[in-house]
Protein backbone atom coordinates (compact mmCIF):
# COMPACT_ATOMS: atom_id res chain seq x y z
CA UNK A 1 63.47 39.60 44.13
CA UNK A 2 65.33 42.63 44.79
CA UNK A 3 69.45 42.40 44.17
CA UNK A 4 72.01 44.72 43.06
CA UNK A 5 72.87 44.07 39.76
CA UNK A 6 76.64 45.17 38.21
CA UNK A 7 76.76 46.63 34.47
CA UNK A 8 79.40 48.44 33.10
CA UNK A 9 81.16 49.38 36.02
CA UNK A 10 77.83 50.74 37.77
CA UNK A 11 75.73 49.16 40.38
CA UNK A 12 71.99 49.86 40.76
CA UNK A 13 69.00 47.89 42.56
CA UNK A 14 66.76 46.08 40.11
CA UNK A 15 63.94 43.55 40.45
CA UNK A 16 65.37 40.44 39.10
CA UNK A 17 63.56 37.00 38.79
CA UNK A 18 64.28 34.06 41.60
CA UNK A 19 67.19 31.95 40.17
CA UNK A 20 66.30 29.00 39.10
CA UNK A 21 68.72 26.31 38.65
CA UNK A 22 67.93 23.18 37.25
CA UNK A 23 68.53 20.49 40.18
CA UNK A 24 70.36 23.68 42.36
CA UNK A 25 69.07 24.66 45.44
CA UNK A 26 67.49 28.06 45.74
CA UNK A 27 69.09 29.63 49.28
CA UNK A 28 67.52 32.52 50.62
CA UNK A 29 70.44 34.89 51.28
CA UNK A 30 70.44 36.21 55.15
CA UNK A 31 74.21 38.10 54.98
CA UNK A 32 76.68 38.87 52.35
CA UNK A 33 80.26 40.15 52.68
CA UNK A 34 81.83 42.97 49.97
CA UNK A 35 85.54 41.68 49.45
CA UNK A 36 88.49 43.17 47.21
CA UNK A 37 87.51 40.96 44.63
CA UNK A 38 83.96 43.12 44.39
CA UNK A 39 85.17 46.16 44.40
CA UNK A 40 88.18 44.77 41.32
CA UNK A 41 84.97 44.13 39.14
CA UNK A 42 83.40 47.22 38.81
CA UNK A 43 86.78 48.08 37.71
CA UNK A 44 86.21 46.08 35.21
CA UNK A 45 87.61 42.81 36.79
CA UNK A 46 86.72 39.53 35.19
CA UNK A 47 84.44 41.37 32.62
CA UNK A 48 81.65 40.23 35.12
CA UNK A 49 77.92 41.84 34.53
CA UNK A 50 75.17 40.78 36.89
CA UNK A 51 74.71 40.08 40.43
CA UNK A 52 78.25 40.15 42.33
CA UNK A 53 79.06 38.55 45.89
CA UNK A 54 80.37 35.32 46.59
CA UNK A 55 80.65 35.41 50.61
CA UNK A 56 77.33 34.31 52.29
CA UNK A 57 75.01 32.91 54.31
CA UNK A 58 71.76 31.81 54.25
CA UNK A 59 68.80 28.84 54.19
CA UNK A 60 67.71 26.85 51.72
CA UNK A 61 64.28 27.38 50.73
CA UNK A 62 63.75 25.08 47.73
CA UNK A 63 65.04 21.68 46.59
CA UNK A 64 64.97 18.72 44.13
CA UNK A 65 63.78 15.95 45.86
CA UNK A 66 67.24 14.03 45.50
CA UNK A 67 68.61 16.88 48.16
CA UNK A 68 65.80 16.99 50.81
CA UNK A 69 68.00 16.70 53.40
CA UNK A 70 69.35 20.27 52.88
CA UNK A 71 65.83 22.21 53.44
CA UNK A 72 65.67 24.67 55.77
CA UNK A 73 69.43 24.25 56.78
CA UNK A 74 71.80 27.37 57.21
CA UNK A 75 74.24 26.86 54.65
CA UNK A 76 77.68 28.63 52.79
CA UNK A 77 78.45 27.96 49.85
CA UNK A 78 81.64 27.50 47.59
CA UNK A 79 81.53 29.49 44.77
CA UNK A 80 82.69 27.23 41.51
CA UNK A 81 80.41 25.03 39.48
CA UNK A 82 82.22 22.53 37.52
CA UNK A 83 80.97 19.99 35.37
CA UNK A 84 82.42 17.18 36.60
CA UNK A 85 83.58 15.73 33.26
CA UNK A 86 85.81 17.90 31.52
CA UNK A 87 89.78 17.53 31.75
CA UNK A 88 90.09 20.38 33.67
CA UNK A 89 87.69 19.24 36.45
CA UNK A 90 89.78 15.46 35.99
CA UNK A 91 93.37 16.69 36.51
CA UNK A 92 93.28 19.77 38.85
CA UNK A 93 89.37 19.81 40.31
CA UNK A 94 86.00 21.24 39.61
CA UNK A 95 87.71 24.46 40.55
CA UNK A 96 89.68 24.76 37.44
CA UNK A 97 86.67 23.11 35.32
CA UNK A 98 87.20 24.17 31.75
CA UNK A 99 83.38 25.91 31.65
CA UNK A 100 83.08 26.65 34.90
CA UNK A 101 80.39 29.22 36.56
CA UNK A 102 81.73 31.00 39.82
CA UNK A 103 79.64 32.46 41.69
CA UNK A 104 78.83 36.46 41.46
CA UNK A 105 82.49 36.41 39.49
CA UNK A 106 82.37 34.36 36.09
CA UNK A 107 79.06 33.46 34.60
CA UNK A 108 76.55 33.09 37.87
CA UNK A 109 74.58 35.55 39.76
CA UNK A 110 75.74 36.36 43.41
CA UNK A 111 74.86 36.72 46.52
CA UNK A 112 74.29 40.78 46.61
CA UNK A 113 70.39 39.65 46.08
CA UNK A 114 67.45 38.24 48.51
CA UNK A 115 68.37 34.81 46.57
CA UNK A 116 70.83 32.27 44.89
CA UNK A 117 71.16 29.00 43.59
CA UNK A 118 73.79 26.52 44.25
CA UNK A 119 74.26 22.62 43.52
CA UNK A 120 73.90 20.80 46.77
CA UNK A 121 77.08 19.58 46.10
CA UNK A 122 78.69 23.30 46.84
CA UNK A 123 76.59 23.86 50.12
CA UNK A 124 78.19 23.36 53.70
CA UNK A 125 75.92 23.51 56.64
CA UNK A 126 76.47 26.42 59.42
CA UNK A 127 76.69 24.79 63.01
CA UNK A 128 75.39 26.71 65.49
CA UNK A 129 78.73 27.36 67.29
CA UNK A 130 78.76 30.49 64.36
CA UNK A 131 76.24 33.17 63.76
CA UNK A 132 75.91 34.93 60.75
CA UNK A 133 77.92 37.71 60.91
CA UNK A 134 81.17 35.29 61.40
CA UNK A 135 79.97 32.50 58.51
CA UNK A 136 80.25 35.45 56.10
CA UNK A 137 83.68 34.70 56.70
CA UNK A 138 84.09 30.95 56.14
CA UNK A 139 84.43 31.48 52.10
CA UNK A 140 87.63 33.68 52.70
CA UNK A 141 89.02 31.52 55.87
CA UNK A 142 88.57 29.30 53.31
CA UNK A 143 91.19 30.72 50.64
CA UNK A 144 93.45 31.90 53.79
CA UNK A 145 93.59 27.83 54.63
CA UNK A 146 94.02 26.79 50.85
CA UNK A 147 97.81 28.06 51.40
CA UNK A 148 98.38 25.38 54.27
CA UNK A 149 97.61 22.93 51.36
CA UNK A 150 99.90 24.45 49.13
CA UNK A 151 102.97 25.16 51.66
CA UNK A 152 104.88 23.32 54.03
CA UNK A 153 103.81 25.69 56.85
CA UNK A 154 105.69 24.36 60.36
CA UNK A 155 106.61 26.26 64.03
CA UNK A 156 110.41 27.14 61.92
CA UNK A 157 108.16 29.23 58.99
CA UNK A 158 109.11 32.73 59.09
CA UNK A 159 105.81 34.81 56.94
CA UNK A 160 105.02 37.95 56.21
CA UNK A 161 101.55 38.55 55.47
CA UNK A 162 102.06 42.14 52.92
CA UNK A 163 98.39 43.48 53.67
CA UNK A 164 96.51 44.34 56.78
CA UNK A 165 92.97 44.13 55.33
CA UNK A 166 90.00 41.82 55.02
CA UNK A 167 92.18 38.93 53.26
CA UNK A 168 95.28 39.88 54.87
CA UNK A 169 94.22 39.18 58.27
CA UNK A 170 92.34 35.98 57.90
CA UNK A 171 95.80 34.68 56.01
CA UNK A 172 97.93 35.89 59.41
CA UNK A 173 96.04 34.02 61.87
CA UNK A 174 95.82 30.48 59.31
CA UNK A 175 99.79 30.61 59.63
CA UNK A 176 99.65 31.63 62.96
CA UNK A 177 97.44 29.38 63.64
CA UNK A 178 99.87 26.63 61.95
CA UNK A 179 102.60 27.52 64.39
CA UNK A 180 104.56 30.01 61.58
CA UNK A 181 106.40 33.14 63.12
CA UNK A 182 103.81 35.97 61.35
CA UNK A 183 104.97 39.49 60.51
CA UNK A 184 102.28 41.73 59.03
CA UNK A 185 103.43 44.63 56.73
CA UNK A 186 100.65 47.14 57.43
CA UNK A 187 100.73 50.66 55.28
CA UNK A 188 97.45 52.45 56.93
CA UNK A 189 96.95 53.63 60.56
CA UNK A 190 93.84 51.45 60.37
CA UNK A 191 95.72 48.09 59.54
CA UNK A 192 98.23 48.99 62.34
CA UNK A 193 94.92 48.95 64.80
CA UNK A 194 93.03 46.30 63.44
CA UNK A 195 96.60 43.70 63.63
CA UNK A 196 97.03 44.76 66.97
CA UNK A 197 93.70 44.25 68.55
CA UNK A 198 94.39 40.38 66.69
CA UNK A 199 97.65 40.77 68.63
CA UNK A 200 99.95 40.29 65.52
CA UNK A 201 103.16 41.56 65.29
CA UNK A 202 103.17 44.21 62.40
CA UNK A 203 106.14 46.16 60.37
CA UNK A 204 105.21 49.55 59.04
CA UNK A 205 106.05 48.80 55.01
CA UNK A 206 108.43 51.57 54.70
CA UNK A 207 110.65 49.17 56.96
CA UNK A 208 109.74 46.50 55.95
CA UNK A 209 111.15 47.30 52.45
CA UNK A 210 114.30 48.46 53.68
CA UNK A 211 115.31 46.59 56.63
CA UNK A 212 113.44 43.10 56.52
CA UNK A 213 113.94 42.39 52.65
CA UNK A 214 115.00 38.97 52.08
CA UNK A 215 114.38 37.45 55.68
CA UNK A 216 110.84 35.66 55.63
CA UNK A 217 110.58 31.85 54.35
CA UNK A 218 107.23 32.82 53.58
CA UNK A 219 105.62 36.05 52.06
CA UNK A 220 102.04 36.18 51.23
CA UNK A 221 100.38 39.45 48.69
CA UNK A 222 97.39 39.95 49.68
CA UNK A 223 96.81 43.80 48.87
CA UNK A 224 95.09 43.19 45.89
CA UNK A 225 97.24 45.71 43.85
CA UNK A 226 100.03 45.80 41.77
CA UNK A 227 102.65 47.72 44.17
CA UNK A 228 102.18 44.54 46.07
CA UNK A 229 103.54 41.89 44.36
CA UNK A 230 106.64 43.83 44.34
CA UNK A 231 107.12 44.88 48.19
CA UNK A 232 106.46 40.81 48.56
CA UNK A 233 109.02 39.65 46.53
CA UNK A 234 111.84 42.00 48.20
CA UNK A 235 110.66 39.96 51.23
CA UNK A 236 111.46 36.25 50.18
CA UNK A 237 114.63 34.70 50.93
CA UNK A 238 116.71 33.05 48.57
CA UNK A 239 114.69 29.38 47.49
CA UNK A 240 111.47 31.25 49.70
CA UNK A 241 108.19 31.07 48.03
CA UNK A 242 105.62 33.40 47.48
CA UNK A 243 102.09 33.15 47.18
CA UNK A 244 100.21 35.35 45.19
CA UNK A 245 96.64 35.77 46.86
CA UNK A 246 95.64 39.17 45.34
CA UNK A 247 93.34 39.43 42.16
CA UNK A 248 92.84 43.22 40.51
CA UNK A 249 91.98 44.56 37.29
CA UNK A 250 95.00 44.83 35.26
CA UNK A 251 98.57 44.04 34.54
CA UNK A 252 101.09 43.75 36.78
CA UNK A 253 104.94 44.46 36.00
CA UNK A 254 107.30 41.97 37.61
CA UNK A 255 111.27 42.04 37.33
CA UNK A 256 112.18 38.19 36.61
CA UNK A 257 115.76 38.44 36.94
CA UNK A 258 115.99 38.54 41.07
CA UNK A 259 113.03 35.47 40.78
CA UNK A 260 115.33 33.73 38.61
CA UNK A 261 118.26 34.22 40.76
CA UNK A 262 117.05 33.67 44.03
CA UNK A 263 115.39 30.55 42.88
CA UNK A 264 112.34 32.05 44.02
CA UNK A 265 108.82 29.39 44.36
CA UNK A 266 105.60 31.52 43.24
CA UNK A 267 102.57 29.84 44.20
CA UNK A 268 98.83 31.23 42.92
CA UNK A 269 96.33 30.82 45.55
CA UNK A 270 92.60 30.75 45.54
CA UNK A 271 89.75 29.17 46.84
CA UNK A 272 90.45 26.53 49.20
CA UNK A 273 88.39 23.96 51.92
CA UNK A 274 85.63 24.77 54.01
CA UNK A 275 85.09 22.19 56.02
CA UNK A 276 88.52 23.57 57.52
CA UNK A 277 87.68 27.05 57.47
CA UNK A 278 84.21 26.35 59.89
CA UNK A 279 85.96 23.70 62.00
CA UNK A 280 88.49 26.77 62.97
CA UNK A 281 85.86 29.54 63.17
CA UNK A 282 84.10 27.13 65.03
CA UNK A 283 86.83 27.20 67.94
CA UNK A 284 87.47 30.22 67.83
CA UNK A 285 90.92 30.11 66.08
CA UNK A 286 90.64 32.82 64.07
CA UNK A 287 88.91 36.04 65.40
CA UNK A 288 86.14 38.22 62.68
CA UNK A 289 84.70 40.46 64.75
CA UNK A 290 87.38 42.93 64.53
CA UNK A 291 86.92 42.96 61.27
CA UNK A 292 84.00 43.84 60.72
CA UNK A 293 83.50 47.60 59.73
CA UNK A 294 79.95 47.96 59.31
CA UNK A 295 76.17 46.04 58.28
CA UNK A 296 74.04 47.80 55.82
CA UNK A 297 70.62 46.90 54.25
CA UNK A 298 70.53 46.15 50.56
CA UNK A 299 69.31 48.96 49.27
CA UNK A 300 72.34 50.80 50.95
CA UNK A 301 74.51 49.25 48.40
CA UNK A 302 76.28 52.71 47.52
CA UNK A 303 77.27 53.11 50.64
CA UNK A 304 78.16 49.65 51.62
CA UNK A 305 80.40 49.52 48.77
CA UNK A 306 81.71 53.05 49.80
CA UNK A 307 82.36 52.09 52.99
CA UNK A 308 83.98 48.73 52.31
CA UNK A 309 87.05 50.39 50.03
CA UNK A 310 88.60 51.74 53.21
CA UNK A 311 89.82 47.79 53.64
CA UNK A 312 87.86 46.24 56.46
CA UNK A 313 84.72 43.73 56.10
CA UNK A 314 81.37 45.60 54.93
CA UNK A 315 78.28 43.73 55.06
CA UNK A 316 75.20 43.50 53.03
CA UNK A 317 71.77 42.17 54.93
CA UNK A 318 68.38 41.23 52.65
């Protein structure tokens, strides 16, 4: 099969075998999405080598017999294998398994490839109510709803949302969605046009780290760098929390004291439930098509990934 294949920090198109999971299904891979986290491992990110991508669709072509049911179904997938068995997966979930795979991040080929191979266990089937090009999205609705199970989110939640990007935007209309009062900080003329056509209220971020610093219940990084932990945190009122939703190469250099002081909640957030993301795609209660930047073949990987660094949703297509 044909898949783009990551190796010290440079991607090229190989012919690799079919994955071949014992008792995993083999899904034929119909659209991928490039996210921050990609474009963080070639710079070195996670120490990852082989096939990256972790947002997808696509139909299962091959089963044990134990999982006929799933053959031929449209199906996402989420992206950690745990073992089941360990402490880690006993106490806090197969997503913090102590040898955990992850898909296209930590120890598993991706998605960037005509195939992959999941545990049935991982797969969610695609209703017809959302085409392709919008379940690409249900693995990062996902992580945008995982903060609704982490914070007390009500119609009196003030948020900023510090990031008007892929991530960013799929976080602003979860809270919105939840009934919070959302504030985008946007930096890029882009951001700015991509928020409004969402209709979300948006701060430029020179204001909003001057004039709005210590109003927002709520503040969310997700601008995947290290500048933005810090604009977030001048955002949080006293006893606020942040969530931390960004994941880079690289340290990041955070002042304590004011954390300390303001009795300041930091919350890490990752991966969270599907079966919420799709129900909301579903309706219609969060909006992808704006963005969406652009749909390139595989072998168009360069400039895919290119294209996808200027912040909005670039596909891949097998």
């Amino acid at each position: 099969m044909r898949a783009v294949v990551l190796n010290a920090g440079t991607l090229t198109l190989r012919d690799r075998p079919v994955p071949a999971g014992p008792g995993e299904c083999l899904v034929r891979v119909t659209a991928a999405g490039i996210c921050g986290t990609d474009l963080e491992l070639l710079r070195g990110y996670a120490g990852f080598s082989g096939v990256p991508g972790h947002e997808f669709v696509g139909v299962v072509e091959r089963v044990d017999a134990a999982d006929s049911a799933w053959m031929g179904r449209r199906v996402v997938g989420e992206i950690t294998v745990g073992c089941g068995r360990c402490d880690g997966c006993r106490r806090a979930g197969r997503g913090h398994c102590d040898v955990r795979t992850v898909l296209g991040i930590r120890g598993r080929d991706g998605a960037f490839a005509e195939y992959l191979s999941l545990p049935a266990a991982n797969l969610h089937a695609v209703p017809d109510a959302i085409d392709d090009r919008t379940a690409v999205f249900v693995e990062p609705a996902a992580a945008a709803c995982r903060i609704l199970e982490q914070v007390e989110v009500n119609r009196d939640t003030r948020a900023a949302v510090v990031g008007a990007g892929r991530l960013g935007l799929l976080v602003a209309q979860v809270l919105r969605h939840a009934g919070a009062h959302v504030t985008v900080v946007v930096r890029s003329a882009r951001g700015l046009a991509t928020a409004n056509a969402l209709q979300l209220e948006t701060v430029p971020l020179d204001k909003a780290s001057t004039s709005l610093t210590r109003q927002f219940d709520l503040a969310v990084d997700t601008t995947g760098n290290p500048a933005g932990f810090a604009v977030t945190t001048s955002l949080v009122r006293p006893r606020g929390t942040l969530v931390v939703k960004s994941t880079f190469h690289g340290e990041t250099p955070v002042a304590f004291s004011p954390l300390v002081v303001d009795e300041i909640t930091i919350v890490g957030s990752r991966c969270g439930p599907f079966g919420r993301a799709i129900d909301l795609l579903a309706a219609g209660a969060i909006a992808v098509m704006p963005l969406i930047a652009a749909t390139y073949p595989l072998e168009q990987y360069a400039e895919a990934f290119d294209h996808a660094r200027e912040g909005l949703k670039v596909m891949l297509t097998t």
